[in-house]
Protein backbone atom coordinates (compact mmCIF):
# COMPACT_ATOMS: atom_id res chain seq x y z
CA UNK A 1 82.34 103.80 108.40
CA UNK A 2 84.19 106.91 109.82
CA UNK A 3 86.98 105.96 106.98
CA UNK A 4 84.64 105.75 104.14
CA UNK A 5 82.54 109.06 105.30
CA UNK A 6 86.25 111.31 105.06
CA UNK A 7 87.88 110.72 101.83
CA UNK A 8 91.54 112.48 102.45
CA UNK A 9 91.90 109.48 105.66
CA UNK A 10 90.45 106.96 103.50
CA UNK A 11 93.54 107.94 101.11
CA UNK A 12 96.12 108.67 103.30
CA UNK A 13 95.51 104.85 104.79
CA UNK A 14 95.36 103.61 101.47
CA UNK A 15 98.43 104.94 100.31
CA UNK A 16 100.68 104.24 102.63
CA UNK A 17 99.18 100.81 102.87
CA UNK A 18 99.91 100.79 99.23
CA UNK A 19 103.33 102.11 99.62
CA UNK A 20 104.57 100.23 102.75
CA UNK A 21 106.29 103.26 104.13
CA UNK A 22 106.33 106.69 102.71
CA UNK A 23 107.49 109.73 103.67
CA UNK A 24 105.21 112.93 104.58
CA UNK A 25 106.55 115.03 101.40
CA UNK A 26 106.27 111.90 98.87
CA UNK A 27 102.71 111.26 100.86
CA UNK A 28 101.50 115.15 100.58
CA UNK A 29 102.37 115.04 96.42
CA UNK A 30 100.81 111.83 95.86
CA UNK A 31 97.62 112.69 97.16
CA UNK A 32 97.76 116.38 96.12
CA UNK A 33 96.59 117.70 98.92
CA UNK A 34 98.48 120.89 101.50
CA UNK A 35 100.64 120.11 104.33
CA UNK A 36 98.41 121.55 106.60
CA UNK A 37 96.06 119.25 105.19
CA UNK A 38 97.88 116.02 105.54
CA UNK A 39 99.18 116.25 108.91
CA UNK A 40 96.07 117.35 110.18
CA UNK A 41 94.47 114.43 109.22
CA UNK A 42 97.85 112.03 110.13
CA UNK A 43 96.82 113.33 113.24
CA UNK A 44 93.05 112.07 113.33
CA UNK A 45 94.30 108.52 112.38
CA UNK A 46 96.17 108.18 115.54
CA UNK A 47 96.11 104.49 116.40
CA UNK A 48 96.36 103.26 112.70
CA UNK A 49 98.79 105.23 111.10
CA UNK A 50 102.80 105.97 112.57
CA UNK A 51 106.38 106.61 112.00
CA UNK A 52 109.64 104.28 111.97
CA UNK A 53 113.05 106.03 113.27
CA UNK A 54 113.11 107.57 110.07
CA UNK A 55 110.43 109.51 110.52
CA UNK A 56 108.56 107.14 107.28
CA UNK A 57 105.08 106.57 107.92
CA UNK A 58 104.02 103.28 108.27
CA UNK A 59 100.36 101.72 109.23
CA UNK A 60 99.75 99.46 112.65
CA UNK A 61 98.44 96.11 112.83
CA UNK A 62 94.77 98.01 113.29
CA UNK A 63 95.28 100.20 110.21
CA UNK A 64 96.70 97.24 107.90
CA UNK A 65 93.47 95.66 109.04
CA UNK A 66 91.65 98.42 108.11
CA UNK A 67 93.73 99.00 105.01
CA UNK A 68 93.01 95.43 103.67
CA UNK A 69 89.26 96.08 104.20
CA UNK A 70 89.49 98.81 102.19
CA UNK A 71 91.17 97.25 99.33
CA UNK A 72 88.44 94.17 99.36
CA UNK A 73 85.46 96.34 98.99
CA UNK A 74 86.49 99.27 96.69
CA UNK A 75 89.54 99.64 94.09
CA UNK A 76 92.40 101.50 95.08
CA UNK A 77 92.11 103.43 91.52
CA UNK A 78 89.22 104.67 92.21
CA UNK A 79 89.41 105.29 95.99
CA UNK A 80 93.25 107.29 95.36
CA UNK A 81 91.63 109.46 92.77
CA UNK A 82 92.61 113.22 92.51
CA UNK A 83 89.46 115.25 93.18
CA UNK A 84 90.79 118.78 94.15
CA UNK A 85 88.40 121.13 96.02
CA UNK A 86 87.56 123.83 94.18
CA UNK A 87 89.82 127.31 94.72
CA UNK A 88 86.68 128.82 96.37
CA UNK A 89 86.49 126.30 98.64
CA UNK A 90 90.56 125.67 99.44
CA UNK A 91 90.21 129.65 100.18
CA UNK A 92 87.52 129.20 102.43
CA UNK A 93 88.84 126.82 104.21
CA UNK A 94 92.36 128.08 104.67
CA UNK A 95 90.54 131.33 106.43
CA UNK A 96 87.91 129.55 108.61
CA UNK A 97 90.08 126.55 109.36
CA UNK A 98 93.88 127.63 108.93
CA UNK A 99 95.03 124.43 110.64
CA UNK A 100 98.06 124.47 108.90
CA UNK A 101 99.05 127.57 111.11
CA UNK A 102 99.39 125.02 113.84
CA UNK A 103 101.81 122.42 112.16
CA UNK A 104 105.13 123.96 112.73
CA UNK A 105 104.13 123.41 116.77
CA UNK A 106 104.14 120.16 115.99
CA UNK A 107 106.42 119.20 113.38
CA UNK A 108 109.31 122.00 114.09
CA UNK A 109 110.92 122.35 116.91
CA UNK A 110 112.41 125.87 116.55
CA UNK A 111 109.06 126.94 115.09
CA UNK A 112 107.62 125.62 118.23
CA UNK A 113 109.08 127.99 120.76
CA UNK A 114 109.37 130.97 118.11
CA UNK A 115 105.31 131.05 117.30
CA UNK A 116 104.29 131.25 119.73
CA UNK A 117 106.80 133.91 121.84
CA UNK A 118 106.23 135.53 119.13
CA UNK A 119 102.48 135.89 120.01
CA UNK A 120 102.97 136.57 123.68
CA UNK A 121 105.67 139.41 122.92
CA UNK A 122 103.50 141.45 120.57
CA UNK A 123 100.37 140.98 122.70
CA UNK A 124 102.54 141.99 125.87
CA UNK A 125 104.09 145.08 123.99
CA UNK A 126 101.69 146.61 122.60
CA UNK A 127 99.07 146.24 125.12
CA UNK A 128 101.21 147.65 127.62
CA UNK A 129 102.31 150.50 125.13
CA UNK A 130 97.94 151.12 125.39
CA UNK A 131 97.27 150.57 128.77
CA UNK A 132 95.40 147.77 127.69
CA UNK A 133 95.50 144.33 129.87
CA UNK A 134 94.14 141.18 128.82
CA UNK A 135 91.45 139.06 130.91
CA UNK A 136 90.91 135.57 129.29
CA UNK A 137 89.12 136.40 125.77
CA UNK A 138 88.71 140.29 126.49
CA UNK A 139 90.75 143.11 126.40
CA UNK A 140 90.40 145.80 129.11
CA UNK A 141 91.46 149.46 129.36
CA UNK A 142 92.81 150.26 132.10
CA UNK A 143 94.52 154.15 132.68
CA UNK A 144 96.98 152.88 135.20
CA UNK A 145 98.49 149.76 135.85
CA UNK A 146 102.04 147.86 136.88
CA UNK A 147 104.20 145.05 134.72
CA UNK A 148 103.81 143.14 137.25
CA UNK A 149 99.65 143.19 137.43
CA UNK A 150 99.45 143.14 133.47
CA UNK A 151 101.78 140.16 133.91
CA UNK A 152 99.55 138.56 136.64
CA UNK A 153 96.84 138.70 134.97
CA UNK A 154 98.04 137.24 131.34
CA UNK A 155 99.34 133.93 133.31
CA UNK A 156 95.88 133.55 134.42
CA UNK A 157 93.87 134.40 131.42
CA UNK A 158 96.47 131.43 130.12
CA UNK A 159 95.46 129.30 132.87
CA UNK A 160 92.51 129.61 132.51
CA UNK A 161 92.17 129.30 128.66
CA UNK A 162 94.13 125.88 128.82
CA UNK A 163 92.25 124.83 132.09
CA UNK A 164 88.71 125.39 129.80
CA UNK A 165 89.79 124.41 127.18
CA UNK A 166 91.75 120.97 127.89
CA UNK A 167 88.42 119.76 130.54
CA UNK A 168 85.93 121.15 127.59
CA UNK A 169 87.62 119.24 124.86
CA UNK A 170 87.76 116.09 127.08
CA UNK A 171 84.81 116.46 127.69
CA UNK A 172 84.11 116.94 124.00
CA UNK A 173 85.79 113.40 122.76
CA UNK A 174 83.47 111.69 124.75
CA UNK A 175 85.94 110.23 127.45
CA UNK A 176 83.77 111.21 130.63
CA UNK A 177 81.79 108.59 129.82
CA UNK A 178 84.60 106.19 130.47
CA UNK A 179 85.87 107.98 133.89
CA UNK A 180 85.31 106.76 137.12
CA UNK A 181 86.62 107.65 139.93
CA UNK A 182 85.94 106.06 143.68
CA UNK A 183 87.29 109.31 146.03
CA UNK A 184 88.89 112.40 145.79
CA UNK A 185 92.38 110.77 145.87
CA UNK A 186 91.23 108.35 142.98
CA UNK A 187 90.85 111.68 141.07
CA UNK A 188 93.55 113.61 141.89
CA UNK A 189 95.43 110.61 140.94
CA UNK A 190 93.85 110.12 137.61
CA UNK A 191 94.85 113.64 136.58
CA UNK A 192 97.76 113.28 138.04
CA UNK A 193 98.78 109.84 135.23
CA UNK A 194 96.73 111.63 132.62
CA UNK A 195 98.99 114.76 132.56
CA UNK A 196 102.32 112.90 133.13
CA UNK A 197 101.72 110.40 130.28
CA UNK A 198 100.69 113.19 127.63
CA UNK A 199 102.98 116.02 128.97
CA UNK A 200 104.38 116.43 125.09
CA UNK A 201 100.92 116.83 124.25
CA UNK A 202 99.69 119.19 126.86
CA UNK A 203 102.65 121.59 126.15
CA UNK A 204 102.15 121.47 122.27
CA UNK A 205 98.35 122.29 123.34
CA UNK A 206 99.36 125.09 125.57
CA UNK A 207 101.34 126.23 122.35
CA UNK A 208 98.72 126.27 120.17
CA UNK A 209 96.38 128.61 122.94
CA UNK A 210 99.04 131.18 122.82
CA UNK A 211 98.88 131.51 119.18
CA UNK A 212 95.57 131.59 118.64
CA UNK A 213 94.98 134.32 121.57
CA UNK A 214 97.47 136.67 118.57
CA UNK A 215 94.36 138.93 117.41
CA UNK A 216 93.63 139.97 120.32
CA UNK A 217 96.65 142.44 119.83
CA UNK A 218 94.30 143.74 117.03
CA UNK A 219 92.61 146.63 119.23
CA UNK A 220 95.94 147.36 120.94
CA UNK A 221 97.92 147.63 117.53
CA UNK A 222 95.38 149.97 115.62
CA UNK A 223 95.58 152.42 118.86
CA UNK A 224 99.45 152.28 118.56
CA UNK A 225 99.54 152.78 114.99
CA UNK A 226 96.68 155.68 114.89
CA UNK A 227 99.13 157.47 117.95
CA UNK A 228 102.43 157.16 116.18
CA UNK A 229 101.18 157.93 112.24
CA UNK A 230 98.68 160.25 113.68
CA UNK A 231 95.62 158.32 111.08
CA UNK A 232 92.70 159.34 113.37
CA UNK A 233 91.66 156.17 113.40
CA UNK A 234 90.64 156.14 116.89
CA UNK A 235 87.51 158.81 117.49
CA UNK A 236 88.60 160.80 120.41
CA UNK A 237 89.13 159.13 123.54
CA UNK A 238 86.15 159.16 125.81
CA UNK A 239 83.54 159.89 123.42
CA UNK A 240 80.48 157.54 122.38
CA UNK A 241 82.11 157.21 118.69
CA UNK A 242 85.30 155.99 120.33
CA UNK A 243 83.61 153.41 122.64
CA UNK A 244 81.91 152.08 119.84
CA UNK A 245 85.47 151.52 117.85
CA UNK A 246 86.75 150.28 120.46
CA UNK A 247 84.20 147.28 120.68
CA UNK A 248 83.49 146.99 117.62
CA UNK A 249 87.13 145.88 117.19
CA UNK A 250 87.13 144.00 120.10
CA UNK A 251 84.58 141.81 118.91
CA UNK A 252 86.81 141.41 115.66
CA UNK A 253 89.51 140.37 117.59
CA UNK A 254 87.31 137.90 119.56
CA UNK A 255 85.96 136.64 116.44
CA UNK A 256 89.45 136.00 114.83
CA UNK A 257 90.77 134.36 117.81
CA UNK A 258 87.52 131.87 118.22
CA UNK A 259 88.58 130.66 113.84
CA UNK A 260 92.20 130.04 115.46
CA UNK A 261 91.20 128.43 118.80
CA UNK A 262 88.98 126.18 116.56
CA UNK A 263 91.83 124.81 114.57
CA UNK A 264 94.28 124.65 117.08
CA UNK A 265 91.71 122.64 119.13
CA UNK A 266 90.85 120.62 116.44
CA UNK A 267 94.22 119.73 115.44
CA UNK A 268 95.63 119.35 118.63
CA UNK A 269 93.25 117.24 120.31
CA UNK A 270 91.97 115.30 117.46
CA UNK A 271 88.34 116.06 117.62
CA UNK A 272 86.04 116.97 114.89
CA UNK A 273 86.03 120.97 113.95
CA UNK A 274 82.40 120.79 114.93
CA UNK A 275 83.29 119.78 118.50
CA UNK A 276 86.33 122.54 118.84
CA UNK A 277 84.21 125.12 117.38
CA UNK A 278 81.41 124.34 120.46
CA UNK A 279 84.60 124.31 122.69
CA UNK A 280 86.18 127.49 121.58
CA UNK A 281 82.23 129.79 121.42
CA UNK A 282 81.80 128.43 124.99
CA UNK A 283 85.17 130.02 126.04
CA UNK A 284 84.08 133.33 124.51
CA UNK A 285 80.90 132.83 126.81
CA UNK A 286 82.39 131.93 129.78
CA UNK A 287 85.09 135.08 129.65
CA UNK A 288 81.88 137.32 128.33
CA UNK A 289 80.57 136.02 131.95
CA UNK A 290 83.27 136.04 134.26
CA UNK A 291 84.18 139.66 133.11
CA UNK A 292 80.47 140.35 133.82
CA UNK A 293 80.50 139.28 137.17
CA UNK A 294 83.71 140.97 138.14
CA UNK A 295 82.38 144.11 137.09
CA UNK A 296 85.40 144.43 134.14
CA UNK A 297 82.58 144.64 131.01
């Protein structure tokens, strides 16, 4: 039923069932859909879908079973149709749920380190440039401040984020449900195998946080620009109109980076966009209230 209710995985298990073995580019044109697109959704049919040494996909035992359902009850004609979104709607989508962004962390391994250094280096510079530091999802001016403390507090912001966000989307899949645990040891223990047996996976997820937290250099970068091109952007410091800016931008930022912690989520943990979107608001919430209590907003 969750096959039949998403046509792109109803497809994608059909075609390759069809083919034998395929390979991603042949797989992408003969369903006419993006990259972003198709490896996305590889991704949700973990378990029935995976690749030989050369990289070919292939279906399991459970997805030729499912495969030869498929076939029994509908015709592959019909069910490998072309039925292209409309532009609208592809735009749409690749705005509010740019999961191809988050690919190249997975598929490339050069792109994999680059992205998301990328992210951390133009956060780092130009916030420090400001005398802006980062705490979780907000962005804090501060007049004074060392490397070393704007350092300090970015690798907990990160901790935190992937902390949140890894329990959050466990939480998400359903999987408490299945955890039991007799004693603090048993516990510690569980964590212990669950992080050692996905550590490709929790790094690729730690990946994806860092570039997704990218707009919140948004604030930072307009106040660098509007010093060095002298735009007047920026009302003058201090004054209501420049508070309000500054927010107001903030909240931009915040909202940008919620879209790209949805699809990173998403994608990386293989939960509906749904779920990751209730994971990724209830971040924002929880650093609106943290900040709160320590007296930073």
């Amino acid at each position: 039923m969750w096959l039949l209710r998403h046509k792109n995985r109803r497809r994608i298990i059909l075609a390759i069932g069809e083919a034998g073995k395929i390979g991603a580019t042949a797989l992408r044109d003969k369903l006419g859909i993006s990259t972003g697109s198709l490896y996305y959704n590889l991704r949700q049919l973990g378990g029935l879908v995976q690749q030989d040494q050369k990289r070919n996909y292939t279906l399991t035992p459970e997805g030729q079973r499912i495969y030869k359902a498929l076939i029994e009850r509908m015709e592959p004609e019909e069910l490998l149709s072309k039925e292209p979104p409309s532009r609208i709607v592809s735009v749409l989508s690749s705005i509010f749920f740019p999961v191809s962004l988050f690919t190249p962390i997975y598929e490339n391994v050069a792109m994999r380190i680059f992205l998301p250094l990328l992210s951390i280096s133009v956060i780092s510079a130009l916030m420090i440039y400001t005398k802006f530091i980062p705490f979780i999802l907000h962005v804090l001016e501060r007049p004074r401040f060392t490397v070393l403390e704007f350092g300090t507090n970015f690798l907990l912001s990160i901790l935190i984020i992937y902390i949140y966000a890894s329990v959050m989307s466990w939480i998400a899949t359903g999987n408490v449900k299945t955890f039991r645990a007799t004693s603090g040891k048993g516990i510690l223990s569980n964590i212990k195998d669950w992080f050692k047996n996905n550590y490709a996976e929790h790094v690729k997820f730690l990946l994806c946080l860092l570039l997704s937290l990218l707009p919140l250099a948004i604030l930072p970068g307009i106040v660098t620009i509007d010093r060095l091109f002298k735009f007047n952007i920026m009302p003058p410091s201090g004054t209501a109109n420049y508070f309000i800016t500054r927010d107001v931008l903030l909240l931009v930022s915040q909202g940008i980076t919620i879209i790209l912690m949805t699809a990173g989520i998403s994608y990386a943990k293989n939960i509906k966009w749904q779920s990751a979107a209730m994971v990724s608001f209830s971040l924002l919430y929880f650093s609106f209230f943290v900040n709160k209590v320590m007296g930073f907003v």
